[in-house]
Protein backbone atom coordinates (compact mmCIF):
# COMPACT_ATOMS: atom_id res chain seq x y z
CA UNK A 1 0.00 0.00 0.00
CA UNK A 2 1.37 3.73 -0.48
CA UNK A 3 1.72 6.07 2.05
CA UNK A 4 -0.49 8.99 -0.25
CA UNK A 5 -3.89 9.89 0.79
CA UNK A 6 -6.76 11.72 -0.66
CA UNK A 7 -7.94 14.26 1.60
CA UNK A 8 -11.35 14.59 0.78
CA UNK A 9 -11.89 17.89 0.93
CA UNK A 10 -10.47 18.42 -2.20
CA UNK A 11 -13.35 17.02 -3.84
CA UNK A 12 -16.22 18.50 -0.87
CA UNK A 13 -18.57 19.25 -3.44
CA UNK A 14 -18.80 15.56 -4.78
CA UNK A 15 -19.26 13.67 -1.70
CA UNK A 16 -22.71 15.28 -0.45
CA UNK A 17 -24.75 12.42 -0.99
CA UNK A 18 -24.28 8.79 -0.97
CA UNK A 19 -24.24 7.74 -4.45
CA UNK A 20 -21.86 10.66 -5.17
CA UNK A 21 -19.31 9.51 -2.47
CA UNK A 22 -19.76 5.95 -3.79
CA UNK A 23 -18.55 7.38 -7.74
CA UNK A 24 -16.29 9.78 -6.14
CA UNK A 25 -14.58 7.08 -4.26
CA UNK A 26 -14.41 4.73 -7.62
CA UNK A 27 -12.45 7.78 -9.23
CA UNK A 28 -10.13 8.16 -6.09
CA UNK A 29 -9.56 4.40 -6.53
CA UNK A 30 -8.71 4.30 -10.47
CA UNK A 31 -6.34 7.19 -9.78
CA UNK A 32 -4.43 4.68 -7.63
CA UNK A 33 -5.02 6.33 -4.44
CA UNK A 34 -5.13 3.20 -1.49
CA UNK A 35 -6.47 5.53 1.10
CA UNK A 36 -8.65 8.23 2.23
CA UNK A 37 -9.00 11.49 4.51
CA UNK A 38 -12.40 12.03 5.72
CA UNK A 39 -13.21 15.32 5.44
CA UNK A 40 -16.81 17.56 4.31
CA UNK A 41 -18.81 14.43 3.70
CA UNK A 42 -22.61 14.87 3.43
CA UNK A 43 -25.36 12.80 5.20
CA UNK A 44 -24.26 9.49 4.90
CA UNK A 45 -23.71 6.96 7.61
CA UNK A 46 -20.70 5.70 9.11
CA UNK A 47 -21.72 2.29 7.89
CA UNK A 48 -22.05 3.32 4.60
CA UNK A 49 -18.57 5.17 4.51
CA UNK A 50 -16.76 2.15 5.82
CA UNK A 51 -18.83 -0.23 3.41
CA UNK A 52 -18.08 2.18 0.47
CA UNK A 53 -14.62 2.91 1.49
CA UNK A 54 -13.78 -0.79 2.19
CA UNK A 55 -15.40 -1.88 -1.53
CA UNK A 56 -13.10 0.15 -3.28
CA UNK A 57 -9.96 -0.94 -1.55
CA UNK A 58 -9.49 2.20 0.21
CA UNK A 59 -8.09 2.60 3.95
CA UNK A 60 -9.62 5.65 6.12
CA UNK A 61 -6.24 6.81 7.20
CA UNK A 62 -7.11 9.91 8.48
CA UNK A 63 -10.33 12.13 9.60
CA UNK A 64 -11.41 15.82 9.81
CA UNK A 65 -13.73 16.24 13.36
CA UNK A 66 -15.50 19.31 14.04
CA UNK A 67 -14.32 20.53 17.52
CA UNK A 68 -17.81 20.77 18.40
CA UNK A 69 -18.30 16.89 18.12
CA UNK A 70 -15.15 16.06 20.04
CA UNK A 71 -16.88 18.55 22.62
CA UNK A 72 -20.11 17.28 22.69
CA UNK A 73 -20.05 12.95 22.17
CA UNK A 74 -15.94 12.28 22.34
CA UNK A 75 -17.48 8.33 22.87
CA UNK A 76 -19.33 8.52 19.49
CA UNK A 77 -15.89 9.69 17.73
CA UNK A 78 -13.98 6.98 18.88
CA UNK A 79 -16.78 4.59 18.28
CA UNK A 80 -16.35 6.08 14.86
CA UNK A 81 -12.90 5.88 14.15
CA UNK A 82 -13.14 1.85 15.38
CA UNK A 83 -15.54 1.41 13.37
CA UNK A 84 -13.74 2.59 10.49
CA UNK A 85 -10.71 0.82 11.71
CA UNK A 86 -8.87 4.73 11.42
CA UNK A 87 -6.62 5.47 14.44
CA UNK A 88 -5.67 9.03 13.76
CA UNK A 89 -8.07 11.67 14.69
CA UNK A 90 -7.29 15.69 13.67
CA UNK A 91 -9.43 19.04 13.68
CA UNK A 92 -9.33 21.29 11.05
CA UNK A 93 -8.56 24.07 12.25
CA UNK A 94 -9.34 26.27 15.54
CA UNK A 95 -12.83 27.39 16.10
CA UNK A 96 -12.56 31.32 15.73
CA UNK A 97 -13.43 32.09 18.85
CA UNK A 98 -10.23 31.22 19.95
CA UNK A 99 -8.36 33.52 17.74
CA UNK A 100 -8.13 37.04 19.28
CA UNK A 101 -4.93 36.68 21.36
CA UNK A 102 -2.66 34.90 23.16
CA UNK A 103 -5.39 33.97 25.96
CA UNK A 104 -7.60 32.22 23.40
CA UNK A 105 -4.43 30.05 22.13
CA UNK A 106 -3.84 29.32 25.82
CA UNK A 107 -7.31 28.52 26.21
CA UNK A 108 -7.23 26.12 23.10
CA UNK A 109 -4.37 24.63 24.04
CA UNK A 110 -6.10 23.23 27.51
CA UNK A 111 -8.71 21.78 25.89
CA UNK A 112 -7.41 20.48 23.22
CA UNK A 113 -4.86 18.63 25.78
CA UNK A 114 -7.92 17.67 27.79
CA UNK A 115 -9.56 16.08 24.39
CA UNK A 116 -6.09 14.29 23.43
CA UNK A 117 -6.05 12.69 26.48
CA UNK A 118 -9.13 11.38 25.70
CA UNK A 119 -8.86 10.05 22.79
CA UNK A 120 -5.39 8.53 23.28
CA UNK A 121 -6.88 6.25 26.24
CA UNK A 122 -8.77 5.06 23.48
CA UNK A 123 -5.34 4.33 21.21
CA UNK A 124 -6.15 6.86 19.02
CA UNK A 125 -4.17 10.03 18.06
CA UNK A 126 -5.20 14.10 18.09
CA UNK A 127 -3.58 16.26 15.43
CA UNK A 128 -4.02 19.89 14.38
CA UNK A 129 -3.73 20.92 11.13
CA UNK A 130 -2.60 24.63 10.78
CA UNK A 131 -3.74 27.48 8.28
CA UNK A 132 -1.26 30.53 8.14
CA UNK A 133 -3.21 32.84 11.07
CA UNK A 134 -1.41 30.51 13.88
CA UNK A 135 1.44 32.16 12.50
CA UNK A 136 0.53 35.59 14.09
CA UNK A 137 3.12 36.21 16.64
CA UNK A 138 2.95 36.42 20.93
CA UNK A 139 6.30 38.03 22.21
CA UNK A 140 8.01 36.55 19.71
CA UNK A 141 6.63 33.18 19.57
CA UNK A 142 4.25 31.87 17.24
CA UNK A 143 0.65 30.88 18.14
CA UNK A 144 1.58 27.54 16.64
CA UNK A 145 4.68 27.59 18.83
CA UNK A 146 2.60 28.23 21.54
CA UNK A 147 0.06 25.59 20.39
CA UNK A 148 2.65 22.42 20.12
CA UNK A 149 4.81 23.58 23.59
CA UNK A 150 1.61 24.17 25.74
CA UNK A 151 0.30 20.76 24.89
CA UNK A 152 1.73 17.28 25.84
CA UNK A 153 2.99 15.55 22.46
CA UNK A 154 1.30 12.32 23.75
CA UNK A 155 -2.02 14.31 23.05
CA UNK A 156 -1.61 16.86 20.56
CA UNK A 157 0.44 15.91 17.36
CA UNK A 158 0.91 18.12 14.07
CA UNK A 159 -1.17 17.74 11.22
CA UNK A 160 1.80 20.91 8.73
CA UNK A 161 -0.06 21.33 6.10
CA UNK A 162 2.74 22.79 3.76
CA UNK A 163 0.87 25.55 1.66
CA UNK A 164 -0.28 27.15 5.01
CA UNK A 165 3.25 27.33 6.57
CA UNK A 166 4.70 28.77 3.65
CA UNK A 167 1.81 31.18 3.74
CA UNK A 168 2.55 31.96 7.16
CA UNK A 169 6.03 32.81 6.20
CA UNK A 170 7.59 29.82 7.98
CA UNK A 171 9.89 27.14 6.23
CA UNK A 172 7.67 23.89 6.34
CA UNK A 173 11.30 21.92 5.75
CA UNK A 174 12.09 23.49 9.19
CA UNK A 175 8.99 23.05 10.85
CA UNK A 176 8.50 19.34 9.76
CA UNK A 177 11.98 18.71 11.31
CA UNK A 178 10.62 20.50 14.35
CA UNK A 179 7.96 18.23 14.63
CA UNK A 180 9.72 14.87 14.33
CA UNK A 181 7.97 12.05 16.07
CA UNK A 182 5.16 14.35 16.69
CA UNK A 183 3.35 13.88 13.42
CA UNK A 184 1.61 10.87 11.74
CA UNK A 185 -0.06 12.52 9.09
CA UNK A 186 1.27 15.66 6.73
CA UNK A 187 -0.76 17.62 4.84
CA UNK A 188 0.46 18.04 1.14
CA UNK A 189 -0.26 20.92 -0.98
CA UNK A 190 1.61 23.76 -3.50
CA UNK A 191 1.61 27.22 -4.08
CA UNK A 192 1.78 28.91 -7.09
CA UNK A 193 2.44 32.49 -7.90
CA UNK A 194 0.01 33.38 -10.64
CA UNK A 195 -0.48 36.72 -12.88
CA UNK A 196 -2.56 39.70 -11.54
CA UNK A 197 -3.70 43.09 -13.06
CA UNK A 198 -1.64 44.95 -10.72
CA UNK A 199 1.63 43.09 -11.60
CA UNK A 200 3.03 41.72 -8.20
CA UNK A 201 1.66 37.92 -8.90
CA UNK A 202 -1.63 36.19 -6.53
CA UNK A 203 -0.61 33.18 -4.77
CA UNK A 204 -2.73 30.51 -5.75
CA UNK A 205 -3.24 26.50 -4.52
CA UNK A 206 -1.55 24.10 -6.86
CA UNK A 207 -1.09 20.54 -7.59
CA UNK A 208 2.11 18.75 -5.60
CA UNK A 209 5.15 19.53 -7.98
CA UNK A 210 3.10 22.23 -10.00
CA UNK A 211 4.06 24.71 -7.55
CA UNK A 212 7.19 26.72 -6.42
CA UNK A 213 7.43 24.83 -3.48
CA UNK A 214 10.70 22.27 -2.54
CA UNK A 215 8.83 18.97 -2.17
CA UNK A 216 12.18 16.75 -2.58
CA UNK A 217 13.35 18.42 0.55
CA UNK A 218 9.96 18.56 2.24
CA UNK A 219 9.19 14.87 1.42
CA UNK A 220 13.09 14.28 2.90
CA UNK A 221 11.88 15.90 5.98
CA UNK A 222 8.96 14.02 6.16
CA UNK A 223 10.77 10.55 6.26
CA UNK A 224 12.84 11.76 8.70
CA UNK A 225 9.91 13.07 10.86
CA UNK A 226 8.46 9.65 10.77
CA UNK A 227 5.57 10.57 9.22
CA UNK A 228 3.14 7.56 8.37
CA UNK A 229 1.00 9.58 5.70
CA UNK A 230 0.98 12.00 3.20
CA UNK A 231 -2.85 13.42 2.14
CA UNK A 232 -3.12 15.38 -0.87
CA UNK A 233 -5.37 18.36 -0.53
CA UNK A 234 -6.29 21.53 -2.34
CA UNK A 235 -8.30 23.91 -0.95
CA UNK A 236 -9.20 25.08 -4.13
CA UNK A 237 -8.88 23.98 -7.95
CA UNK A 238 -9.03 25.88 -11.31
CA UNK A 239 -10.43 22.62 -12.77
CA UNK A 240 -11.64 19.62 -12.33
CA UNK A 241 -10.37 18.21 -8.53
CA UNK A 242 -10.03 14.63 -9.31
CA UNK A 243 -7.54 15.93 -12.00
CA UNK A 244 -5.94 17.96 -9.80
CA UNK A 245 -6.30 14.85 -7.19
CA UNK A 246 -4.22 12.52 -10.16
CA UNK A 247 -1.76 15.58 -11.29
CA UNK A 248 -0.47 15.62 -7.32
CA UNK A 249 -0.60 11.57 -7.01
CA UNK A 250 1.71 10.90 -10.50
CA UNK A 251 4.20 13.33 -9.55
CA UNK A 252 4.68 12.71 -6.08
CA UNK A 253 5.17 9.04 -6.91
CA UNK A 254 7.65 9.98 -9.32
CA UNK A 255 9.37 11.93 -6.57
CA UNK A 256 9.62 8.55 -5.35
CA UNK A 257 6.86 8.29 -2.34
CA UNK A 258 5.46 4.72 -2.70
């Protein structure tokens, strides 16, 4: 099996319903994608995802939870994620409310750890996955810095997602070194520099190796980290996603993941 995933997401607007997930998941498949991130799915049972999922040779690697669910049933989440035979549990991103200042992060950060805890009685890991606004900086230190070091790695891992970092202005070769051991799943993604009418280029989502990015060195980093994973996403496409979905798979395969 290969380590590259297909972060759902990517194709959000094609998995609202349960025959579409069942097509969209046949595409993922003949792309030669072996596994799956959960992520934006419509109304459609856990059954039927694992049944679907499972049909089309695909493993659930990986999952997207809303914050709110890990608040409100953690039990039904890790009933989920057994069910699904998926160990690795992440959140999207932090719920705004959070944002403001360094309080909020601090307040995250506790409950988050509280959550983690949680889950990893239950074998499973917590990950966050980062946009570029954790970037924003306390006294000199990051909110994401502030994020990872107020949390215990046993509960909260990293879920870099590359684009974002670089967006942030960090160096996602550094960070992934930074978060060695502390990340099963990376987040893949390029960025692109595209023509504007005012002349100083828009930085646009592209397909792994379409970009500017250094993905020999950030895949290097990511073997070193010990990452277990590697799900495509794109946040957003100029054309069709599952092409954008097979542009990122062929070339990161021959960039030699396997």
């Amino acid at each position: 099996m290969t380590q590259i995933a297909a972060q759902l997401y990517t194709i959000r607007d094609h998995i609202k319903t349960r025959p579409d997930f069942e097509a969209s998941m046949k595409k993922i498949r003949a792309i030669g994608y072996e596994a799956v991130q959960t992520s934006a799915l419509g109304d459609i049972s856990d059954a039927d995802v694992k049944g679907i999922t499972e049909d089309n040779g695909l493993t659930i690697c990986n999952t997207h939870v809303a914050f709110a669910d890990l608040l409100k049933d953690i039990d039904a989440v890790i009933a989920q994620h057994r069910l699904w035979d998926c160990r690795h549990v992440a959140i999207g991103s932090m719920p705004p409310e959070f944002r403001a200042g360094e309080a909020g992060f601090r307040r995250f950060a506790e409950i988050a750890n509280r959550i983690g805890e949680q889950l990893a009685r239950a074998d499973l890991t917590f990950s966050y996955h980062n946009h570029s606004f954790e970037f924003v900086q306390f006294g000199g230190r990051t909110g994401l810095e502030l994020l990872l070091e107020e949390t215990d790695p046993r509960y909260l891992q990293a879920e870099l997602d590359t684009y974002w970092v670089q967006h942030g202005g960090g160096d996602p070769v550094a960070w992934i070194e930074r978060v060695t051991g502390r990340m099963p799943v990376a987040h893949l993604k390029d960025m692109v520099m595209l023509p504007s009418e005012d002349g100083r280029g828009q930085q646009m989502f592209a397909e792994v190796g379409a970009g500017n990015m250094n993905f020999p060195a950030i895949l290097a980093a990511c073997a070193r980290a010990g990452v277990e994973w590697y799900a495509v996403e794109q946040d957003l496409c100029q054309g069709d996603p599952f092409d954008s979905l097979a542009i990122s798979y062929r070339n990161l395969r021959a960039l030699g993941l396997h």
